[in-house]
C-alpha atoms as a PDB file:
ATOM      1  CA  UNK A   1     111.276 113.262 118.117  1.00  0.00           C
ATOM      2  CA  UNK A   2     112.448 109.887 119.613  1.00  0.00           C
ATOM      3  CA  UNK A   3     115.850 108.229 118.877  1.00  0.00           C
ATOM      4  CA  UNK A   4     116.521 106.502 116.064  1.00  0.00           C
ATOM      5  CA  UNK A   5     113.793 107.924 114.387  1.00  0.00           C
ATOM      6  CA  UNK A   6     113.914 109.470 110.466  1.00  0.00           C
ATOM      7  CA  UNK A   7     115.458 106.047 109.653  1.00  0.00           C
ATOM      8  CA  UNK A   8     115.721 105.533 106.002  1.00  0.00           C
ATOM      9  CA  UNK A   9     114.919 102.056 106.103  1.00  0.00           C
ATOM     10  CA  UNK A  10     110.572 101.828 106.481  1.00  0.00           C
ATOM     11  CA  UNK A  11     110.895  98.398 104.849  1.00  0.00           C
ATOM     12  CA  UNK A  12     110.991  97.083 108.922  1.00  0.00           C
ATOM     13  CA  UNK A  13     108.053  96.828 110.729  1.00  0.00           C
ATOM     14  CA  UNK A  14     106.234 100.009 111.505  1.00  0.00           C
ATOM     15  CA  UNK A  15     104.551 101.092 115.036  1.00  0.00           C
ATOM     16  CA  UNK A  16     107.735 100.486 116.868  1.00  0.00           C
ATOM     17  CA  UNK A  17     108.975 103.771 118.297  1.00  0.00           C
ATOM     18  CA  UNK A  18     108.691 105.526 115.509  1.00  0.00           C
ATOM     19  CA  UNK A  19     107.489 109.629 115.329  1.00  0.00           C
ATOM     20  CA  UNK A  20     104.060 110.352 113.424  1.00  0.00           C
ATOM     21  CA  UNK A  21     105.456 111.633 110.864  1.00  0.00           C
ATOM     22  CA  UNK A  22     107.946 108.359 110.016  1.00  0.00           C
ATOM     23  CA  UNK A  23     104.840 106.087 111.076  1.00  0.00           C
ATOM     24  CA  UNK A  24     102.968 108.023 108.182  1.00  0.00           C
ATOM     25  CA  UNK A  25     106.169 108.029 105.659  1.00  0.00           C
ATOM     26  CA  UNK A  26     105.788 104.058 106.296  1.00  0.00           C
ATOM     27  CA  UNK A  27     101.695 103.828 105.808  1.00  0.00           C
ATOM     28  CA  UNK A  28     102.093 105.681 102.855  1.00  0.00           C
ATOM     29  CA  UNK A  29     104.590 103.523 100.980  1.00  0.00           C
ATOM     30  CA  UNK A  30     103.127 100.536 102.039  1.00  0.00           C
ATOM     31  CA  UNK A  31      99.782 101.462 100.578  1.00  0.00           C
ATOM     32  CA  UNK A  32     101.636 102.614  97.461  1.00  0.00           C
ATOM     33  CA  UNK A  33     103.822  99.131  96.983  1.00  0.00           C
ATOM     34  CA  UNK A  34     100.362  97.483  97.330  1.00  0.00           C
ATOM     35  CA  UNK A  35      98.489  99.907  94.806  1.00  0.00           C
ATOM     36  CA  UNK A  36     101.050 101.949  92.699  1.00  0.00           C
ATOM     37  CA  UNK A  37      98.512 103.385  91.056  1.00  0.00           C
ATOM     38  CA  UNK A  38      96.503 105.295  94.160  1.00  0.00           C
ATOM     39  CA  UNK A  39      99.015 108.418  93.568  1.00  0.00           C
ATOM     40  CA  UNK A  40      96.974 109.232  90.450  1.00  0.00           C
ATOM     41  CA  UNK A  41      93.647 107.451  91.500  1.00  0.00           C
ATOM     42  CA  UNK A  42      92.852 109.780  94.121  1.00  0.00           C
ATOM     43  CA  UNK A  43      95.001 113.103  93.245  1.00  0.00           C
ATOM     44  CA  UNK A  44      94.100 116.266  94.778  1.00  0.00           C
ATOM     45  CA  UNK A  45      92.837 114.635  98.255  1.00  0.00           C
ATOM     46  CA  UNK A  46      95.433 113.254 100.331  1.00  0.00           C
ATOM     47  CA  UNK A  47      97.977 110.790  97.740  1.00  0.00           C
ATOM     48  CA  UNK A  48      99.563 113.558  95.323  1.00  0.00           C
ATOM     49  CA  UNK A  49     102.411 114.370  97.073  1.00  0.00           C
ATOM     50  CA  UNK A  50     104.344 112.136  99.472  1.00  0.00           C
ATOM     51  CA  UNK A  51     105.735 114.823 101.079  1.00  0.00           C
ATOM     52  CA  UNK A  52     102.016 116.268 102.252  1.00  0.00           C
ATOM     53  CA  UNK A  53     101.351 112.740 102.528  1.00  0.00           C
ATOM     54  CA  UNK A  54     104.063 112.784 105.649  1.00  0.00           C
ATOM     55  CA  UNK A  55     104.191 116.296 106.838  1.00  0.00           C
ATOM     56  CA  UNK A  56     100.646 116.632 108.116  1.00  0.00           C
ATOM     57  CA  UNK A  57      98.287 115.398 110.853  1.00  0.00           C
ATOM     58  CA  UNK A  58      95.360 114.131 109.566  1.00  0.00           C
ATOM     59  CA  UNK A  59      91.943 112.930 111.077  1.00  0.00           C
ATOM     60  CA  UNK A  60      89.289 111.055 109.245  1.00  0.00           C
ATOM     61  CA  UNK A  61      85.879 112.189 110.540  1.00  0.00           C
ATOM     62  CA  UNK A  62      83.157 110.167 109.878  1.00  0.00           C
ATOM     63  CA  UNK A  63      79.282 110.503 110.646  1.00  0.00           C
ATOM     64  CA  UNK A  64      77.074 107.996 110.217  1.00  0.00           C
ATOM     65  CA  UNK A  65      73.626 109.497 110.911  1.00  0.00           C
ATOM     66  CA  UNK A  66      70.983 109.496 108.259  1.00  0.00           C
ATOM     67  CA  UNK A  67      69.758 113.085 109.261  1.00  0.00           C
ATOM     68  CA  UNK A  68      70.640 115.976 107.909  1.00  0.00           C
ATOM     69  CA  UNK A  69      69.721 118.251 110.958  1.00  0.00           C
ATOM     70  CA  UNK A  70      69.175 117.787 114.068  1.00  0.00           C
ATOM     71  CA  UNK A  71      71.474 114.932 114.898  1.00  0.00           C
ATOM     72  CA  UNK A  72      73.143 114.038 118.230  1.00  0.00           C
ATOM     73  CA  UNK A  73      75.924 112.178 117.005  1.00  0.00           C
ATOM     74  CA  UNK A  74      76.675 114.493 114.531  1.00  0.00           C
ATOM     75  CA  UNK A  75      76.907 117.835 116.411  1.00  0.00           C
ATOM     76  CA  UNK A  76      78.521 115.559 118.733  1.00  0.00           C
ATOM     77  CA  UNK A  77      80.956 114.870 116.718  1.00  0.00           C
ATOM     78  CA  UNK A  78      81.233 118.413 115.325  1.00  0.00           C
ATOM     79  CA  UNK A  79      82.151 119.837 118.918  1.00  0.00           C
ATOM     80  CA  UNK A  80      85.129 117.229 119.122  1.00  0.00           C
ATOM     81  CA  UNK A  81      86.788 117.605 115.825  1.00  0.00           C
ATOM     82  CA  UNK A  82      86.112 121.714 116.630  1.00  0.00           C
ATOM     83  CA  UNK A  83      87.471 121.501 119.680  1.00  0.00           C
ATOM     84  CA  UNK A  84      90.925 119.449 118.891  1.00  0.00           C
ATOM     85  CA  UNK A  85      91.312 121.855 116.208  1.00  0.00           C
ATOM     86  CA  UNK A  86      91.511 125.055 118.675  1.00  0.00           C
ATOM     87  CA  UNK A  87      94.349 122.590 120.184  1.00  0.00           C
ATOM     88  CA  UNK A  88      96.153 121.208 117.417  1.00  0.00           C
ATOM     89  CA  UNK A  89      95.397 124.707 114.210  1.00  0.00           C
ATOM     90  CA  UNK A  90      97.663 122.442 111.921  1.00  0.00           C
ATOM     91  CA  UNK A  91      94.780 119.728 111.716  1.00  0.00           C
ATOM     92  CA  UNK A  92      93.475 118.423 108.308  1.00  0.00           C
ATOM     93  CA  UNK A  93      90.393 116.911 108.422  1.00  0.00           C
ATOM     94  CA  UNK A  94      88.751 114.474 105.802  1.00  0.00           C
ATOM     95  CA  UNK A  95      85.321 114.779 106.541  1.00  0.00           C
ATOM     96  CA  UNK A  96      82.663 111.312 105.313  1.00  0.00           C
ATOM     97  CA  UNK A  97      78.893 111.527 105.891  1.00  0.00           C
ATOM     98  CA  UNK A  98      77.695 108.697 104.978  1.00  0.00           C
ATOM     99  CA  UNK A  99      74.510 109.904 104.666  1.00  0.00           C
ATOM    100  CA  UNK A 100      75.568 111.511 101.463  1.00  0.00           C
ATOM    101  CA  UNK A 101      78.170 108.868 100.501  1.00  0.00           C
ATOM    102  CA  UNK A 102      76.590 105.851 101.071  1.00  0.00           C
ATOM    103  CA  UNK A 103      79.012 102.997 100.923  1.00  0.00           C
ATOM    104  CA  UNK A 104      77.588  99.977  98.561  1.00  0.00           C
ATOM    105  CA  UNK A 105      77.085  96.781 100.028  1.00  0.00           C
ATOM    106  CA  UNK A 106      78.901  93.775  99.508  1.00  0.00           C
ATOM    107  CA  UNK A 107      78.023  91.480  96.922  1.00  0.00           C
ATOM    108  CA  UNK A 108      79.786  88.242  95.265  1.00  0.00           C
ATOM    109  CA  UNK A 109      81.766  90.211  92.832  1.00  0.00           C
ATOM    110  CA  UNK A 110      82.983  92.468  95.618  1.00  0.00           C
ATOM    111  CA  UNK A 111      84.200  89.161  97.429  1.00  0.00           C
ATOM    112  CA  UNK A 112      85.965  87.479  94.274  1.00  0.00           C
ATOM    113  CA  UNK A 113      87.733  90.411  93.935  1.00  0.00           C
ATOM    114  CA  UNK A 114      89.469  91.087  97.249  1.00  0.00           C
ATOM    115  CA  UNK A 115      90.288  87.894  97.324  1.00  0.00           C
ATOM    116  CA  UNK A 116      92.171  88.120  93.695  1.00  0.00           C
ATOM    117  CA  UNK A 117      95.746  89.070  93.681  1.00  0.00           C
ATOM    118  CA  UNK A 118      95.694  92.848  92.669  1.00  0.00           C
ATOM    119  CA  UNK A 119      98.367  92.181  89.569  1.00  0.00           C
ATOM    120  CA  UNK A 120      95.523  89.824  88.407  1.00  0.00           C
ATOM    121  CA  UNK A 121      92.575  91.767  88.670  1.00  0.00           C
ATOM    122  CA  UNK A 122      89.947  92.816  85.649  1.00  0.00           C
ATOM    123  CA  UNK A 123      88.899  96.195  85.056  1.00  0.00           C
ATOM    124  CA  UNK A 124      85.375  95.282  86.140  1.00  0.00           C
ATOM    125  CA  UNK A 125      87.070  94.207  89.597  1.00  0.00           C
ATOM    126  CA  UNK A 126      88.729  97.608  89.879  1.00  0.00           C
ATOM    127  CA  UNK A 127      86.273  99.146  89.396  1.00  0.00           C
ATOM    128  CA  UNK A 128      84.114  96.883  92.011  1.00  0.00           C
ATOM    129  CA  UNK A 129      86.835  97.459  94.162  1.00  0.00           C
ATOM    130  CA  UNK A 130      87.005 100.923  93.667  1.00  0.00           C
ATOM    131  CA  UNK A 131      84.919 102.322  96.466  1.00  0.00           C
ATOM    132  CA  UNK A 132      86.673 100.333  98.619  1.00  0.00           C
ATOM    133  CA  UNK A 133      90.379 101.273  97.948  1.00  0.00           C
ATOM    134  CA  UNK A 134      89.719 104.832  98.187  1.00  0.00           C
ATOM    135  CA  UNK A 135      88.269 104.090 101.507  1.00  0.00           C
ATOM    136  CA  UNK A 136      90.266 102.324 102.767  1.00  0.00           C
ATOM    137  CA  UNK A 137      93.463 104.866 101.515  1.00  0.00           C
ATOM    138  CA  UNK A 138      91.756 107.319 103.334  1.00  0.00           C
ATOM    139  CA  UNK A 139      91.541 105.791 106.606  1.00  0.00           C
ATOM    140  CA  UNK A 140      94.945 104.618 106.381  1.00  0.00           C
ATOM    141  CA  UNK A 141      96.534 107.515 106.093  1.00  0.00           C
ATOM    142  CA  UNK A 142      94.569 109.261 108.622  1.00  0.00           C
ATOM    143  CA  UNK A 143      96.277 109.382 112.156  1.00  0.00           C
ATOM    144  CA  UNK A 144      93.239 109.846 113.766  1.00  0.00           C
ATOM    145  CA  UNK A 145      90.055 108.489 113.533  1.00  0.00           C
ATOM    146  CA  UNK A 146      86.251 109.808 114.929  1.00  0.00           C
ATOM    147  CA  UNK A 147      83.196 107.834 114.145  1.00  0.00           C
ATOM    148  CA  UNK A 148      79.617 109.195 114.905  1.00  0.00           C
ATOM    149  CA  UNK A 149      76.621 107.556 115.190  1.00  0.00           C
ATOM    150  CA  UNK A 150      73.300 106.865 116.588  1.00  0.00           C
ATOM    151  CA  UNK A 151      72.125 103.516 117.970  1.00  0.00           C
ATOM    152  CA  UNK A 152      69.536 101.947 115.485  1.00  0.00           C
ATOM    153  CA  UNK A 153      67.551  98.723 116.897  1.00  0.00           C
ATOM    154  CA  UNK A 154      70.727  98.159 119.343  1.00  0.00           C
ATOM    155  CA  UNK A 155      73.118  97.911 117.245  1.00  0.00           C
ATOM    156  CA  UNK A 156      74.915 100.440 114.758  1.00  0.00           C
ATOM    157  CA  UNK A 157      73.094 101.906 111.164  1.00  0.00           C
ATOM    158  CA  UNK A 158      73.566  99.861 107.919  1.00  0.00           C
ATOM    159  CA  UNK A 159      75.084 102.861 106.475  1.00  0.00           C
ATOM    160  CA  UNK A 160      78.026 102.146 109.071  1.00  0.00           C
ATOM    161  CA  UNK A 161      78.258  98.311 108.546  1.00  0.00           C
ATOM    162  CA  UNK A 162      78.634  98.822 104.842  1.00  0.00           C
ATOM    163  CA  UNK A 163      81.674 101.426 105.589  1.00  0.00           C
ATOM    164  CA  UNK A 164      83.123  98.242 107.952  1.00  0.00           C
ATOM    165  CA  UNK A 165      82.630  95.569 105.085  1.00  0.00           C
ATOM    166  CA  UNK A 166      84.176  98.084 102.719  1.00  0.00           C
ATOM    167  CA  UNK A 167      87.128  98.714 105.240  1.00  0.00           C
ATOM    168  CA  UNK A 168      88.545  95.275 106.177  1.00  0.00           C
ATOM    169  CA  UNK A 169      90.815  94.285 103.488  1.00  0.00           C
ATOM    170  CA  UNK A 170      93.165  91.235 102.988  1.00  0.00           C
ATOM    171  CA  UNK A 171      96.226  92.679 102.781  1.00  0.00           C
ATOM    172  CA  UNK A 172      95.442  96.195 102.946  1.00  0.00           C
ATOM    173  CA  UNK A 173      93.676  97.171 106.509  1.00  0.00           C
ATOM    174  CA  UNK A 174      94.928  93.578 107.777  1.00  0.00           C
ATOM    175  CA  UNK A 175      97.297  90.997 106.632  1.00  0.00           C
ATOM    176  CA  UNK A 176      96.871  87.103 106.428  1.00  0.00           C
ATOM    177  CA  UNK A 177      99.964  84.963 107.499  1.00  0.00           C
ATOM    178  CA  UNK A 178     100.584  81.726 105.869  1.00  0.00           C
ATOM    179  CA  UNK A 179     100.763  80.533 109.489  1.00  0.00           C
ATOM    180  CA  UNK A 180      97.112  81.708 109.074  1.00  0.00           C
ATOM    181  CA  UNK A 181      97.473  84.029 111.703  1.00  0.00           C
ATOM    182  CA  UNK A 182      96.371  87.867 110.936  1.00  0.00           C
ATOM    183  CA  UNK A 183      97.882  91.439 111.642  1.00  0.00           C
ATOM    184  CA  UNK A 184      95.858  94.438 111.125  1.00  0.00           C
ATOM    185  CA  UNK A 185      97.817  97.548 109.638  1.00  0.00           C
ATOM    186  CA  UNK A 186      95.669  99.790 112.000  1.00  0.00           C
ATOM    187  CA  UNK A 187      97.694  99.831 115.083  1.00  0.00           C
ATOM    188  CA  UNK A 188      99.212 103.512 114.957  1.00  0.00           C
ATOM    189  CA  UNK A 189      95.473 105.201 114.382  1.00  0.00           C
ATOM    190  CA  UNK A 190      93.951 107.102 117.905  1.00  0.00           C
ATOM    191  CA  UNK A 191      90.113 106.174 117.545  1.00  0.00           C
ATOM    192  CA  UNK A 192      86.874 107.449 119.123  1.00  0.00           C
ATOM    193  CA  UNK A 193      83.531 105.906 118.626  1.00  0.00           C
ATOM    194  CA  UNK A 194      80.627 108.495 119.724  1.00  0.00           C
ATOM    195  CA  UNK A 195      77.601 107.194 119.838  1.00  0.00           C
ATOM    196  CA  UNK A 196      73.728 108.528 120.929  1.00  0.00           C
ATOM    197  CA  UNK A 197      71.186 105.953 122.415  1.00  0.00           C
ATOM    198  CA  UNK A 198      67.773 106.663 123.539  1.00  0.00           C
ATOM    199  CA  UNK A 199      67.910 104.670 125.963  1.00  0.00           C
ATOM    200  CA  UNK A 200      70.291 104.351 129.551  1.00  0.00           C
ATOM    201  CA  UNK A 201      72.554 101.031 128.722  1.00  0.00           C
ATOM    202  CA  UNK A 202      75.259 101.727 131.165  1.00  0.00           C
ATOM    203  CA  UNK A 203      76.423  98.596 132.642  1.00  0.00           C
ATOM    204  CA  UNK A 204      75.861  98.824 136.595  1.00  0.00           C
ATOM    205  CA  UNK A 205      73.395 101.285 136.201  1.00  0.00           C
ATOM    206  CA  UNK A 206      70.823  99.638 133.544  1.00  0.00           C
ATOM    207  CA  UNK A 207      68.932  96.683 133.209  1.00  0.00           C
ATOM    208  CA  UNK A 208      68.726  96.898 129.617  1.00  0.00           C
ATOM    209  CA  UNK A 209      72.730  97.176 129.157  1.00  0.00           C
ATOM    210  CA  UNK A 210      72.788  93.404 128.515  1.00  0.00           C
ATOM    211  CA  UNK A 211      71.417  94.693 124.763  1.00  0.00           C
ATOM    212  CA  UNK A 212      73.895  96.736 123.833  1.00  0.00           C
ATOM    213  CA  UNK A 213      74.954  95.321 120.837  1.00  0.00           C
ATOM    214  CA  UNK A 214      76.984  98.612 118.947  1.00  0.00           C
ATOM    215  CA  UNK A 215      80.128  98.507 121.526  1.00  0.00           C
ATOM    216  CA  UNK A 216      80.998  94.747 120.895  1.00  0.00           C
ATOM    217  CA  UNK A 217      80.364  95.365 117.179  1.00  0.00           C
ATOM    218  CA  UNK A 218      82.566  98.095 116.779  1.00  0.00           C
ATOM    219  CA  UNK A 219      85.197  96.768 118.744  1.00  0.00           C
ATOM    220  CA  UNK A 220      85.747  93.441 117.077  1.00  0.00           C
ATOM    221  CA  UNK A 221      86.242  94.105 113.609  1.00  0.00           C
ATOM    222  CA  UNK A 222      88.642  97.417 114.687  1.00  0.00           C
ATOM    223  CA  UNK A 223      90.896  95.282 117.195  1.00  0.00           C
ATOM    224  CA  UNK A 224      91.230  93.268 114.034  1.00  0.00           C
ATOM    225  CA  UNK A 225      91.947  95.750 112.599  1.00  0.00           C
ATOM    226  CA  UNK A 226      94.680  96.519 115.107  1.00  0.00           C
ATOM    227  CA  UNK A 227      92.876  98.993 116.699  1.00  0.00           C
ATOM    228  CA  UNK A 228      93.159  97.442 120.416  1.00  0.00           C
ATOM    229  CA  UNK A 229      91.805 100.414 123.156  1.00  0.00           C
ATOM    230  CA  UNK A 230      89.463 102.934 121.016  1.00  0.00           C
ATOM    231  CA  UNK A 231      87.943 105.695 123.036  1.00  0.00           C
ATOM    232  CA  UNK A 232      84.190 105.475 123.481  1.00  0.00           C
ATOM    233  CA  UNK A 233      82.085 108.259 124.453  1.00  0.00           C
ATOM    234  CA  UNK A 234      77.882 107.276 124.758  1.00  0.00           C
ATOM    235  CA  UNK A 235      75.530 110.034 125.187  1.00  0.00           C
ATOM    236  CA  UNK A 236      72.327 108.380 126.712  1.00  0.00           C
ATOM    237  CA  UNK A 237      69.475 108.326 127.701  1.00  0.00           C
ATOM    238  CA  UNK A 238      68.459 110.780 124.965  1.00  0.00           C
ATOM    239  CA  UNK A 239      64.947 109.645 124.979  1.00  0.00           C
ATOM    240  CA  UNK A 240      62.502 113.429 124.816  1.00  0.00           C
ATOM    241  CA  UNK A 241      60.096 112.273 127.307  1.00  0.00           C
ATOM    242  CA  UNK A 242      62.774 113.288 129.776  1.00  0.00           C
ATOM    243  CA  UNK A 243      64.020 116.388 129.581  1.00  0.00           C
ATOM    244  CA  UNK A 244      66.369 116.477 132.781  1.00  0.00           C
ATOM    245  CA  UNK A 245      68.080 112.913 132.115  1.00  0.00           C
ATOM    246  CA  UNK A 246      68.171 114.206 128.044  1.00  0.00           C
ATOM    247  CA  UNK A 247      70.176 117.281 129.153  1.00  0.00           C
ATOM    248  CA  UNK A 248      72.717 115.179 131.516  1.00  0.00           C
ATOM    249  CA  UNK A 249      73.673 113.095 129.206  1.00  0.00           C
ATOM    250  CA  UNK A 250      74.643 115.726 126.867  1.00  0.00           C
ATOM    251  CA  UNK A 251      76.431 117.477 129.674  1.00  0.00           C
ATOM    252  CA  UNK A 252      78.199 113.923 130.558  1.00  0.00           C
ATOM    253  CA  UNK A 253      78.958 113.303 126.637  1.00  0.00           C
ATOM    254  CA  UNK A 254      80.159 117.032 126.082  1.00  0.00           C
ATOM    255  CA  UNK A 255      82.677 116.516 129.332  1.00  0.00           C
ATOM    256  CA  UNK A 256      83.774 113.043 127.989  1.00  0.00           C
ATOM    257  CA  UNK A 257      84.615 114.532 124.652  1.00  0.00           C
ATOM    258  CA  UNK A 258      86.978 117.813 126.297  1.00  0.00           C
ATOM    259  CA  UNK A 259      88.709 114.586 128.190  1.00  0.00           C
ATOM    260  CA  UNK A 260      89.423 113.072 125.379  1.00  0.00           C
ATOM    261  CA  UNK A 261      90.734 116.535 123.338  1.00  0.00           C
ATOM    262  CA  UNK A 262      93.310 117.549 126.066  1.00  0.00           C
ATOM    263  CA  UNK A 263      94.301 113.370 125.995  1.00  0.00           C
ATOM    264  CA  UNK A 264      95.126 113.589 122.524  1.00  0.00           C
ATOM    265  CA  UNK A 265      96.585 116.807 121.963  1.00  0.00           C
ATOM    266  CA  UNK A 266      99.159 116.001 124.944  1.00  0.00           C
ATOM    267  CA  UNK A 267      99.497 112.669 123.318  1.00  0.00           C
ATOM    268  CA  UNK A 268     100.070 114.604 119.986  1.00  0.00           C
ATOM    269  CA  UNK A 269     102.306 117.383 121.034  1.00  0.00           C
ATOM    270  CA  UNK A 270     105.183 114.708 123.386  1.00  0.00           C
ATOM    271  CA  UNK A 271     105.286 112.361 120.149  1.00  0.00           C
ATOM    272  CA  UNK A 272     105.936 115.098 117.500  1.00  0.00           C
END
């Protein structure tokens, strides 16, 4: 545990040299001082006790795939999560398919509502918003974050951009300076983006790479976020009518994902 750590005072800035577990005691009282009421909103998952709330590792696993069976991303993303576990036994996991729990879209009420100081919010505004807080609890108090998903049309599926407009929050996921500048609150979170594509966009080694539109899309609104370097691992070319490339990529995706396991459970192990 670094120096200087187990400070009492998590009113200063967090992500500055402090352990997991102080980074986490500071996450969780900020999300508390901005919605007191969370505690009891969402018992029995993750915001009943503060001292759960700071003595565990915790990784948000999210898929994003519409089927059921037979999905890439999603026994892509089962082999990571399975794997870090064998590494790190003391893993929770909070576990979203979106398949099942669809986020709602955006509408106007959802935007007058953010965008209304919390202390003067309706019920009908809460409960709007309500979706959205719990979402947006959970991923904050996750320490690690792995999102799965297949590559619709180029870019990512609704189901995934509804979970993004859900997630970035004034003054929640991301704060607004009256210098107009912006901070996200998502700095301390290790994130991994796995995503399937038919087809071979590699840059260098495609011509079609120029219309990869998921990476850019996912990396924008997470580095404002605060989440600057995410990990990304692509399986692809997945396309059936060949075999031998189909199988390669899975064998390159599979080998991607171990590198990334013994990177964060070395990462894990020095800071704790």
């Amino acid at each position: 545990m670094p120096e200087g750590c187990c400070r009492p005072d998590l009113s200063l800035p967090a992500h500055h040299g402090l352990c997991w577990s102080c980074d986490m005691a500071y996450s969780y009282r900020h999300f508390l001082a901005l919605y007191p009421g969370s505690a009891t909103t969402y018992d029995g998952h993750m915001f009943n006790h503060e001292e759960k709330a700071v003595t565990e590792m915790r990784l948000m696993h999210v898929d994003a795939s519409p089927k059921r069976q037979l999905s890439n991303s999603k026994m892509l993303s089962a082999y990571f999560v399975e794997s870090l576990k064998k590494q790190i036994p003391e893993l929770t996991v909070d576990y979203l398919d979106l398949s099942v729990d669809t986020p709602p879209h955006v509408t106007g009420d959802f935007a007058k509502a953010t965008y209304t100081p919390a202390a003067e919010r309706t019920d009908a505004m809460k409960n709007t918003l309500a979706y959205s807080d719990k979402l947006c609890a959970r991923v904050i108090m996750s320490d690690l974050l792995v999102f799965a998903m297949p590559m619709y049309n180029f870019s990512m599926p609704s189901s995934f951009k509804a979970f993004i407009d859900n997630l970035v929050r004034t003054n929640l996921t991301y704060n607004f300076h009256e210098d107009g500048t912006t901070t996200g609150n998502l700095t301390r979170q290790k994130t991994l983006f796995i995503t399937t594509r038919g087809a071979d966009l590699r840059p260098g080694l495609s011509p079609w790479s120029h219309m990869d539109a998921l990476t850019p899309a996912l990396k924008s609104p997470f580095a404002f976020l605060g989440v600057e370097n995410p990990w990304f691992v692509d399986a692809q070319p997945l396309q059936f009518s060949d075999q031998v490339a189909r199988e390669e990529a899975l064998k390159r995706a599979h080998a991607e994902l171990d590198d990334v396991v013994a990177t964060w459970a070395s990462s894990i192990a020095l800071a704790q």
